[in-house]
PDB file of N, CA and C in Angstrom:
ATOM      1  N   UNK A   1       0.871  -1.183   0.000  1.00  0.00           N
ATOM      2  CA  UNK A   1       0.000   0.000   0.000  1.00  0.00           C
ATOM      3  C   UNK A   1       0.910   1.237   0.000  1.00  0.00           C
ATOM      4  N   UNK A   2       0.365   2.062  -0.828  1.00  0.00           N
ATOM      5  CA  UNK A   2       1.741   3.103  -1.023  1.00  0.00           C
ATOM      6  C   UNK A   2       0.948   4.538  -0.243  1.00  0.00           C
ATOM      7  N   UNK A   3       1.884   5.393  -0.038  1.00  0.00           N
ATOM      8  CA  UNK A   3       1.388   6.641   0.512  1.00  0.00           C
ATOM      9  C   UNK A   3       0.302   7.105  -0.028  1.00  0.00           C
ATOM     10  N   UNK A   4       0.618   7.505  -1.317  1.00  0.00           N
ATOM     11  CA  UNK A   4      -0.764   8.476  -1.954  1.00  0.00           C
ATOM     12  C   UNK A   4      -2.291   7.676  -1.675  1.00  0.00           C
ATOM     13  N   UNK A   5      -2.169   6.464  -2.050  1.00  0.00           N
ATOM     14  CA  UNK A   5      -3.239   5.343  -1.491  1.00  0.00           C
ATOM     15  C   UNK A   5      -3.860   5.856  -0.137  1.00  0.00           C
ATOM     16  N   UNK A   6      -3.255   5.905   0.899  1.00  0.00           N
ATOM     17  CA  UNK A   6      -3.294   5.834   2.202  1.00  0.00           C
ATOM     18  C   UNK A   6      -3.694   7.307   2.761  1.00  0.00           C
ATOM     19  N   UNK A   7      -3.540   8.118   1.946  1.00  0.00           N
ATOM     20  CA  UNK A   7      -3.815   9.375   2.091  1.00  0.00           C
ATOM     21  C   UNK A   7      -4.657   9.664   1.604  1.00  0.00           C
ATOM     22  N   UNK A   8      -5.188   8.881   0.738  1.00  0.00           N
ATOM     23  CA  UNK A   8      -6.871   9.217  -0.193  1.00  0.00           C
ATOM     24  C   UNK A   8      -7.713   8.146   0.920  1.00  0.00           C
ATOM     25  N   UNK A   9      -7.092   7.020   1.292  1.00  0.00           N
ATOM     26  CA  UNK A   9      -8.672   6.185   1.933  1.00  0.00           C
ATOM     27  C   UNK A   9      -8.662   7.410   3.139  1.00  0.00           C
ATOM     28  N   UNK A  10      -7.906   7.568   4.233  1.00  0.00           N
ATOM     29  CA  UNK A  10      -7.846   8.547   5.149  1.00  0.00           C
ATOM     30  C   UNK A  10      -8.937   9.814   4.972  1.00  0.00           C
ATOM     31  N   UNK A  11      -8.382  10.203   4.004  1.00  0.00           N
ATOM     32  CA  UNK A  11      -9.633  11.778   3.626  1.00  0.00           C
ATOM     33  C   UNK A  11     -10.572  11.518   3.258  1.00  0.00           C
ATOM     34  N   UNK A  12     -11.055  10.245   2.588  1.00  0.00           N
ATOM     35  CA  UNK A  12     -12.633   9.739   2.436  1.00  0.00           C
ATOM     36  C   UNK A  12     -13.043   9.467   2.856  1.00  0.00           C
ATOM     37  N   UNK A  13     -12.075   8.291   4.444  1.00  0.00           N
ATOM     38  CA  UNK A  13     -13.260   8.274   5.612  1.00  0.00           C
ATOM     39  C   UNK A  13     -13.688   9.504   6.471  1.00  0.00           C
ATOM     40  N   UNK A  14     -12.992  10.091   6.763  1.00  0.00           N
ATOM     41  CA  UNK A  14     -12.920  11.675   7.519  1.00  0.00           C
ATOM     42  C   UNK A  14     -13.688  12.204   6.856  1.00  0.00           C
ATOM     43  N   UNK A  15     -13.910  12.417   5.255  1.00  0.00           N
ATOM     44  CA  UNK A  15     -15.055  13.325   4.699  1.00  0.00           C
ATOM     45  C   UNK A  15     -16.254  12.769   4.809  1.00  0.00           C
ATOM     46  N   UNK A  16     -16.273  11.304   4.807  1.00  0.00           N
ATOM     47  CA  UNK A  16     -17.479  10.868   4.333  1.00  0.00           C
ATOM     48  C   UNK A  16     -18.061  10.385   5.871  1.00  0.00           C
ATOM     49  N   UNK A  17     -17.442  10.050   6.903  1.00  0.00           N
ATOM     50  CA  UNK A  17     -18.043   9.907   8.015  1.00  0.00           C
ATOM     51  C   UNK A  17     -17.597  10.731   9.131  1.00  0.00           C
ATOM     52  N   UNK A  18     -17.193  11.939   9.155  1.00  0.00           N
ATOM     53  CA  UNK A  18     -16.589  13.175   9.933  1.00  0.00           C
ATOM     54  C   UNK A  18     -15.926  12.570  11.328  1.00  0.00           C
ATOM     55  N   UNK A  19     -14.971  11.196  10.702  1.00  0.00           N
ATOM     56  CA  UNK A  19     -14.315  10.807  12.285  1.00  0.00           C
ATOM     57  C   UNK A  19     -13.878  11.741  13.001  1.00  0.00           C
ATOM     58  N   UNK A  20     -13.512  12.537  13.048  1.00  0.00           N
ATOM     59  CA  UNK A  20     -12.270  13.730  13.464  1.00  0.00           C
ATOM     60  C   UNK A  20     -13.908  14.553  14.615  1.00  0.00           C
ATOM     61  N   UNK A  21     -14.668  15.035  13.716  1.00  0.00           N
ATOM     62  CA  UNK A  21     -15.665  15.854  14.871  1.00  0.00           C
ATOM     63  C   UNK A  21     -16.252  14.225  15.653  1.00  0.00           C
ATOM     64  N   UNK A  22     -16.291  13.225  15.786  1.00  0.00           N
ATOM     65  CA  UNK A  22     -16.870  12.109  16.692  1.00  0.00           C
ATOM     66  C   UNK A  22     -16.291  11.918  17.561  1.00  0.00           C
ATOM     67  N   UNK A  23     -14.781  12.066  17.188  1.00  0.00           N
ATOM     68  CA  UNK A  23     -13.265  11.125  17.859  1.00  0.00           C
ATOM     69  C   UNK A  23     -13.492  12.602  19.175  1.00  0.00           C
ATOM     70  N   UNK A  24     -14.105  13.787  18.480  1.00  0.00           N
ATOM     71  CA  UNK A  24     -13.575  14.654  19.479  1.00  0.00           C
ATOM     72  C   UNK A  24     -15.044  14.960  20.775  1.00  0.00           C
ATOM     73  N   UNK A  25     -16.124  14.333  20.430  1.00  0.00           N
ATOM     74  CA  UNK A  25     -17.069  14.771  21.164  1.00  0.00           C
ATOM     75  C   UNK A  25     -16.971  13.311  22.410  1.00  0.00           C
ATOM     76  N   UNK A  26     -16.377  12.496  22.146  1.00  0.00           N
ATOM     77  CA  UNK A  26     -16.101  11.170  23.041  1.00  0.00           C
ATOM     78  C   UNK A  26     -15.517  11.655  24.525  1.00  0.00           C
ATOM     79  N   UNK A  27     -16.163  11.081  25.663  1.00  0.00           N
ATOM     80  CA  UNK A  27     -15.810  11.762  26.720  1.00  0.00           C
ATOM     81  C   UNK A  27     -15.403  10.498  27.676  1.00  0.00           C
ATOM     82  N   UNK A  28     -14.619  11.018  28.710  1.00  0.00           N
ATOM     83  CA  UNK A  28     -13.834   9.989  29.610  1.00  0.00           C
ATOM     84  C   UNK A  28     -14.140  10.119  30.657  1.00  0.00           C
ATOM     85  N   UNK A  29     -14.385   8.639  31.389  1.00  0.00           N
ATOM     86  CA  UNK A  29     -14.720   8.407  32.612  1.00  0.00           C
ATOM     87  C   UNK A  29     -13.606   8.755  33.566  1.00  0.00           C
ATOM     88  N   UNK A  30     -12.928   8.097  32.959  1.00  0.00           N
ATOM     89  CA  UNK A  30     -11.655   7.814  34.239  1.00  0.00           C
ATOM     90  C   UNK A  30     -11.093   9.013  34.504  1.00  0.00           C
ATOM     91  N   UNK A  31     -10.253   9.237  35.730  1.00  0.00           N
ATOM     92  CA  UNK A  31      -9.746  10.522  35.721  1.00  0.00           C
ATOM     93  C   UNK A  31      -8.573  10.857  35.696  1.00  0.00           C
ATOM     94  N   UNK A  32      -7.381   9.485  36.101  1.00  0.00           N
ATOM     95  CA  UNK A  32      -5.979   9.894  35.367  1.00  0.00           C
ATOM     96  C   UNK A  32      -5.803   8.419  34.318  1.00  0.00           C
ATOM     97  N   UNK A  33      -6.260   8.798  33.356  1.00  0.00           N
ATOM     98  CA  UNK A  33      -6.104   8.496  32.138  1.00  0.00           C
ATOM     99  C   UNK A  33      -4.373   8.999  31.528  1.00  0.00           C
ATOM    100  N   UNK A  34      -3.777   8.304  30.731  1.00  0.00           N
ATOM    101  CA  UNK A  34      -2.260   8.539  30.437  1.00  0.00           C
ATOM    102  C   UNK A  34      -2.463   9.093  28.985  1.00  0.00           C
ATOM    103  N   UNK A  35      -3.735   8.674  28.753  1.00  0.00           N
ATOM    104  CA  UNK A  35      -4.147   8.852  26.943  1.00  0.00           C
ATOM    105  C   UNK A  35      -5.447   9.412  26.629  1.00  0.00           C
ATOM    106  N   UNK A  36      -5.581  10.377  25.760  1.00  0.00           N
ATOM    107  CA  UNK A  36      -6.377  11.239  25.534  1.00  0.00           C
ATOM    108  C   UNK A  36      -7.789   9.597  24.880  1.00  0.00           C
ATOM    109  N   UNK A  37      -8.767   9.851  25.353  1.00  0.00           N
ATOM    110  CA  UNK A  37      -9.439   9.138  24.359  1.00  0.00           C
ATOM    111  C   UNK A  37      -9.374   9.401  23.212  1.00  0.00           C
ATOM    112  N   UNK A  38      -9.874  10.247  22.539  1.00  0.00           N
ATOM    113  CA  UNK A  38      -9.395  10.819  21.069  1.00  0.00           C
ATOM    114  C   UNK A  38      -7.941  10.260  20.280  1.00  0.00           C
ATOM    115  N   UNK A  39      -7.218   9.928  20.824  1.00  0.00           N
ATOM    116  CA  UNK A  39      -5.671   9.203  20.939  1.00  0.00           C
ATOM    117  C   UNK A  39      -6.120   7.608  20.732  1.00  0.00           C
ATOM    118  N   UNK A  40      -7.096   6.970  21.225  1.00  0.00           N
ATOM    119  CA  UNK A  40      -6.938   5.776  21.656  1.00  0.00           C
ATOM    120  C   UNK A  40      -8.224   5.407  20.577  1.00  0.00           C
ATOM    121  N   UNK A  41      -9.025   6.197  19.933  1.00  0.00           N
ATOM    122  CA  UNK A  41     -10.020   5.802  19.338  1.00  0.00           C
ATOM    123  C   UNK A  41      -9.736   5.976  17.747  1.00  0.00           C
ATOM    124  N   UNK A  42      -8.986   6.787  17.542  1.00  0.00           N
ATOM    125  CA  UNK A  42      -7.999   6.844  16.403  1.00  0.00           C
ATOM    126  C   UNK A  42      -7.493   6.035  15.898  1.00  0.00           C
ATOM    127  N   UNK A  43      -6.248   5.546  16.701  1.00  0.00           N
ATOM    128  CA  UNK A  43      -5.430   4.420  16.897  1.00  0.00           C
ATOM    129  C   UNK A  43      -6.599   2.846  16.366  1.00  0.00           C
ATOM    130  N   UNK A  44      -7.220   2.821  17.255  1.00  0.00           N
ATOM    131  CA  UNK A  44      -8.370   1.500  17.076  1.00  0.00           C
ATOM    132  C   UNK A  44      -9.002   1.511  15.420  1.00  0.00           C
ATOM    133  N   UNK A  45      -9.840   3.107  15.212  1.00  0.00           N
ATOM    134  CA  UNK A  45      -9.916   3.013  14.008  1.00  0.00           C
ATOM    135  C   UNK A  45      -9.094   2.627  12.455  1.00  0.00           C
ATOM    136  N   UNK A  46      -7.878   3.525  12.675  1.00  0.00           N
ATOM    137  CA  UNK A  46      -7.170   3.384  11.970  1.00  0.00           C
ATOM    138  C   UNK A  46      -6.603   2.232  11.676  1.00  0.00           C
ATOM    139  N   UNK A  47      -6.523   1.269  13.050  1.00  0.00           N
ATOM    140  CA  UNK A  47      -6.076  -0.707  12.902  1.00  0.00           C
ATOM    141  C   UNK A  47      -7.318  -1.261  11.963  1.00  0.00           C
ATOM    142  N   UNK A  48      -8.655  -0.633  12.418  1.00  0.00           N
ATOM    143  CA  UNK A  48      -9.002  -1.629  11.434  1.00  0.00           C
ATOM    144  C   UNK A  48     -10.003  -0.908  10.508  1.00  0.00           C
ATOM    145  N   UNK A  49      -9.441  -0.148   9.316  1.00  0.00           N
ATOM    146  CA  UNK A  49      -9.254   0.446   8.244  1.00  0.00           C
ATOM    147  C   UNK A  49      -8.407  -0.525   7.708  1.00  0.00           C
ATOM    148  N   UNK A  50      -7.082  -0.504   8.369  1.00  0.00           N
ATOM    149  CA  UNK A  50      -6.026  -1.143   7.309  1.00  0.00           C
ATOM    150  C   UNK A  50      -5.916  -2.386   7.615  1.00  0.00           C
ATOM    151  N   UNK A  51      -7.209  -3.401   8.418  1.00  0.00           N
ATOM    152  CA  UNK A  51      -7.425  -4.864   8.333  1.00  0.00           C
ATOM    153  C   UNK A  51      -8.277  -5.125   7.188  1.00  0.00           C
ATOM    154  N   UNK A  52      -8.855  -4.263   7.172  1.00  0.00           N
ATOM    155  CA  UNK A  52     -10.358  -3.810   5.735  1.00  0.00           C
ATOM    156  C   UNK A  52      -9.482  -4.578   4.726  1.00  0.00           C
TER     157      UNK A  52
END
């Protein structure tokens, strides 16, 4: 999978399902957390995009 590839599925999921405003309205229970949720829901997405 080459860059330019990877940079077009990226901006089509983000356009077409606005991960970026979702990833950011996600809120956390815990209170010392080491990792932003937004950090950790990213991460998850992005694994399985590129299991797709």
């Amino acid at each position: 999978m080459n860059k330019s590839y990877l940079k077009q599925m990226l901006t089509y999921f983000s356009k077409v399902y606005h991960l970026g405003e979702k990833i950011n309205t996600l809120n956390k229970k815990r209170v010392k957390s080491p990792f932003e949720i937004s950090t950790i829901t990213f991460v998850v997405l992005f694994a399985f995009m590129l299991q797709i």
